[in-house]
Protein backbone atom coordinates (compact mmCIF):
# COMPACT_ATOMS: atom_id res chain seq x y z
CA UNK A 1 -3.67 0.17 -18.67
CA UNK A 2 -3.69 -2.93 -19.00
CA UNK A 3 0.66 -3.51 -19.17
CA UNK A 4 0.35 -1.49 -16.05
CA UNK A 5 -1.99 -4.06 -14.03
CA UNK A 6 0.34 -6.91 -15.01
CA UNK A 7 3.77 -4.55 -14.15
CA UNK A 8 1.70 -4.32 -10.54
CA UNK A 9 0.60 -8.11 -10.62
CA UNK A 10 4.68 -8.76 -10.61
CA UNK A 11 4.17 -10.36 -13.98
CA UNK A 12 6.84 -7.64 -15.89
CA UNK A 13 10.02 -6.05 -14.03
CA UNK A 14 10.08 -2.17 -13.90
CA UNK A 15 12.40 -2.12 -16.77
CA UNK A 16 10.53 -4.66 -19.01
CA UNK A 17 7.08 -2.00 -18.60
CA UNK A 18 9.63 0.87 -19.46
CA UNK A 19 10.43 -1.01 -22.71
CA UNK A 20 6.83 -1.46 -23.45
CA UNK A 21 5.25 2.26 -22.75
CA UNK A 22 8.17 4.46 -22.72
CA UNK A 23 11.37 3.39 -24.50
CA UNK A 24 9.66 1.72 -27.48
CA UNK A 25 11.23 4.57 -29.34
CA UNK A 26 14.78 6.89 -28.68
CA UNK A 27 14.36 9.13 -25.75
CA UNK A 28 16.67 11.91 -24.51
CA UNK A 29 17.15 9.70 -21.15
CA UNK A 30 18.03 6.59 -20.19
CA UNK A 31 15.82 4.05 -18.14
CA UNK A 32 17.79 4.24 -15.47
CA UNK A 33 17.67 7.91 -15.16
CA UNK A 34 14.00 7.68 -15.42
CA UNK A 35 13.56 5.11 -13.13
CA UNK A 36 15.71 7.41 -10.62
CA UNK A 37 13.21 9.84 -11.25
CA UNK A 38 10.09 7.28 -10.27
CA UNK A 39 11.81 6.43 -7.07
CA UNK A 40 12.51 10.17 -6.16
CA UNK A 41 8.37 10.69 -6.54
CA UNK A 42 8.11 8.82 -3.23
CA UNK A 43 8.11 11.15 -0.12
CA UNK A 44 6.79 9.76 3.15
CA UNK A 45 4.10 10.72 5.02
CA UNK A 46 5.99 11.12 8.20
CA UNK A 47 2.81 12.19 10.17
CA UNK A 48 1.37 9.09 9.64
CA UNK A 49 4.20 6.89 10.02
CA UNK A 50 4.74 8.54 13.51
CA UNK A 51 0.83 8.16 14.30
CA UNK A 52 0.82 4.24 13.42
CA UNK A 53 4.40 3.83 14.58
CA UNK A 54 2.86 4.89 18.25
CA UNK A 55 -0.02 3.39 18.02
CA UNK A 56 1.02 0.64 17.45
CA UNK A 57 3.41 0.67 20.50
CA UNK A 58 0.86 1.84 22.52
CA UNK A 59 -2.09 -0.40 21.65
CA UNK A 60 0.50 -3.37 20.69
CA UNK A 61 -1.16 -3.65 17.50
CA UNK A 62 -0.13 -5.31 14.26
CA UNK A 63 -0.12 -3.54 11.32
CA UNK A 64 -0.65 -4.57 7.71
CA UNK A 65 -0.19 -2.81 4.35
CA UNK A 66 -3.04 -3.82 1.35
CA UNK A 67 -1.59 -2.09 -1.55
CA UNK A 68 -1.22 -2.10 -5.67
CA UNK A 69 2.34 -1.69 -6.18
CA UNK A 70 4.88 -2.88 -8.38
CA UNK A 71 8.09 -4.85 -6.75
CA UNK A 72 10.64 -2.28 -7.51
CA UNK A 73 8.76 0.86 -6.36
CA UNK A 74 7.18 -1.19 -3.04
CA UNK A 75 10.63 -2.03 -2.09
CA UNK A 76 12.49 0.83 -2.59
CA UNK A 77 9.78 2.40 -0.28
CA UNK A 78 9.79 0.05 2.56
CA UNK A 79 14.03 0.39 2.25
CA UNK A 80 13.74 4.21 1.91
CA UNK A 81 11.52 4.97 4.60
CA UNK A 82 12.13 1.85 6.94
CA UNK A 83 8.55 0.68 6.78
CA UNK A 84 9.06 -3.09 7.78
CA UNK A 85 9.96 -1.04 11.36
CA UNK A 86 5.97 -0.93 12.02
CA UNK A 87 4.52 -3.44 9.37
CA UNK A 88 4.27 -6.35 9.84
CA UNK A 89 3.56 -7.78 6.82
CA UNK A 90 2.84 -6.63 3.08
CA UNK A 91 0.31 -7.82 1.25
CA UNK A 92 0.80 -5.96 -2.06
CA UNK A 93 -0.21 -7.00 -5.56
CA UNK A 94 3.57 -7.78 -6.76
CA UNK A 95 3.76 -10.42 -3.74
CA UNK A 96 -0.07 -11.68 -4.24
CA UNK A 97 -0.73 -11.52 -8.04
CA UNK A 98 -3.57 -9.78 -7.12
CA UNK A 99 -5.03 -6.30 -7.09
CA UNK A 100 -7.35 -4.34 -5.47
CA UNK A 101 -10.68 -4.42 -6.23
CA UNK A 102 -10.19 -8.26 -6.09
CA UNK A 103 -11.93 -9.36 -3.03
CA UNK A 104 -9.28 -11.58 -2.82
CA UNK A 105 -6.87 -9.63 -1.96
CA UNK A 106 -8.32 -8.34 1.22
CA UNK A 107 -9.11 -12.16 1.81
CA UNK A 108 -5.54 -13.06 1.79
CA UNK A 109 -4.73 -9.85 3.63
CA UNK A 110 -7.21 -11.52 6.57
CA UNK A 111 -5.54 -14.85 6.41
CA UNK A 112 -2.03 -13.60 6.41
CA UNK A 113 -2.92 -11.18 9.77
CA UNK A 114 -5.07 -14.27 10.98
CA UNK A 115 -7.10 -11.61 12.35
CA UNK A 116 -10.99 -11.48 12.97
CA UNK A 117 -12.82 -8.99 10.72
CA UNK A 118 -14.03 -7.35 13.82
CA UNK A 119 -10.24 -6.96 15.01
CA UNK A 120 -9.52 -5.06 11.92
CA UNK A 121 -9.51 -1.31 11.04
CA UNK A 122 -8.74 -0.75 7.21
CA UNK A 123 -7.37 2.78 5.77
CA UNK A 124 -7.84 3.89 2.67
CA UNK A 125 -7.39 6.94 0.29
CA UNK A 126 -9.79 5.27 -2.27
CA UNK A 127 -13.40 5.00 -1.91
CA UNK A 128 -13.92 2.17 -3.74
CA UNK A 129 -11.68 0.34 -1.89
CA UNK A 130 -13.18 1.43 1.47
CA UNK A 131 -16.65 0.05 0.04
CA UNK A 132 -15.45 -3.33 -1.23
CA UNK A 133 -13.52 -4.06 2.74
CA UNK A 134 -16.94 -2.70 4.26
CA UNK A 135 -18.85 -5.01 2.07
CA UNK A 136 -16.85 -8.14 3.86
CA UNK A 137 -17.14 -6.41 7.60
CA UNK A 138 -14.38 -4.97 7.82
CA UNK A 139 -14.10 -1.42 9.38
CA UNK A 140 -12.96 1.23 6.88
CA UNK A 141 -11.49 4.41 7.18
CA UNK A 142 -11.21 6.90 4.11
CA UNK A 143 -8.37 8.04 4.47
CA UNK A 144 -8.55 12.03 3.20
CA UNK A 145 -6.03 13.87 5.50
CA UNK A 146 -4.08 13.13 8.68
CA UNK A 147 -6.25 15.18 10.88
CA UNK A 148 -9.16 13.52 9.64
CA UNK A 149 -7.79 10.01 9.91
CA UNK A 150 -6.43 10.35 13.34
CA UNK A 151 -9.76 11.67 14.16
CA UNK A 152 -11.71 8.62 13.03
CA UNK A 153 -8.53 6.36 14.85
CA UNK A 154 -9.72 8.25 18.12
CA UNK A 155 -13.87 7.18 17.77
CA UNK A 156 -12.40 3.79 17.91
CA UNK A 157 -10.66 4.14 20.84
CA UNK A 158 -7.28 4.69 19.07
CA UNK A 159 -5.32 7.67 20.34
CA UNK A 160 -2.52 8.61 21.31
């Protein structure tokens, strides 16, 4: 656990952490061929890219991602599935050197997007996270299912 924080803090490359939990001993793969494996895990949520994608263009929002994710796995994802087309910035732990549930990540997050906590609608798929942005002001969404989430976007005037 705790090589795996510092892999996401952007503190060890993807094939340094490899070395240290996986390939300290022979395996019947290579790290490459397991880190193509890693990268094929990823599949988009296309019902929720096409949700923010129009609300954004609707509402003329600006949209920014809070996530704990390593360099190599963050940008393969924003490459793969052309998310830098509707965010506008990413505030992940391998760019900070923080991680969620460091208050200070959602701080930075809130001086990157110079927004006002009351101009801000966070979504999230963990609970504690939801808690910790609530406990700053910020309006949280926990994010369960697209249904549900597109519901809660709608009692706050977000629909499209």
């Amino acid at each position: 656990r705790l090589t795996f924080d510092i892999y996401e803090e952007d503190k060890l490359t993807l094939e340094e952490y490899l070395n240290r939990v996986l390939f300290y001993k022979k395996r019947p793969f290579t790290i490459a061929q397991f880190q193509t494996f890693i990268f094929d895990q990823s599949k988009p949520f296309t019902d929720m890219i096409d949700l923010l994608t129009g609300l954004k263009k609707k509402y003329n929002l600006r949209i920014f991602a809070v996530s704990n994710e390593a360099r190599e796995i963050n940008e393969h994802r924003i490459r793969t599935f052309h998310l830098n087309s509707f965010i506008d910035a990413f505030i992940s732990s391998c760019y900070v050197h923080v991680r969620k549930p460091d208050l200070e990540i959602f701080r930075l997050a809130l001086d990157i997007s110079q927004a006002d906590k009351s101009q801000v609608i966070y979504i999230e798929n963990t609970p504690m996270f939801v808690d910790i942005a609530r406990s700053l002001g910020i309006e949280s969404i926990l994010h369960t299912d697209y249904a549900t989430t597109k519901k809660q976007l709608e009692q706050f005037g977000l629909q499209l």
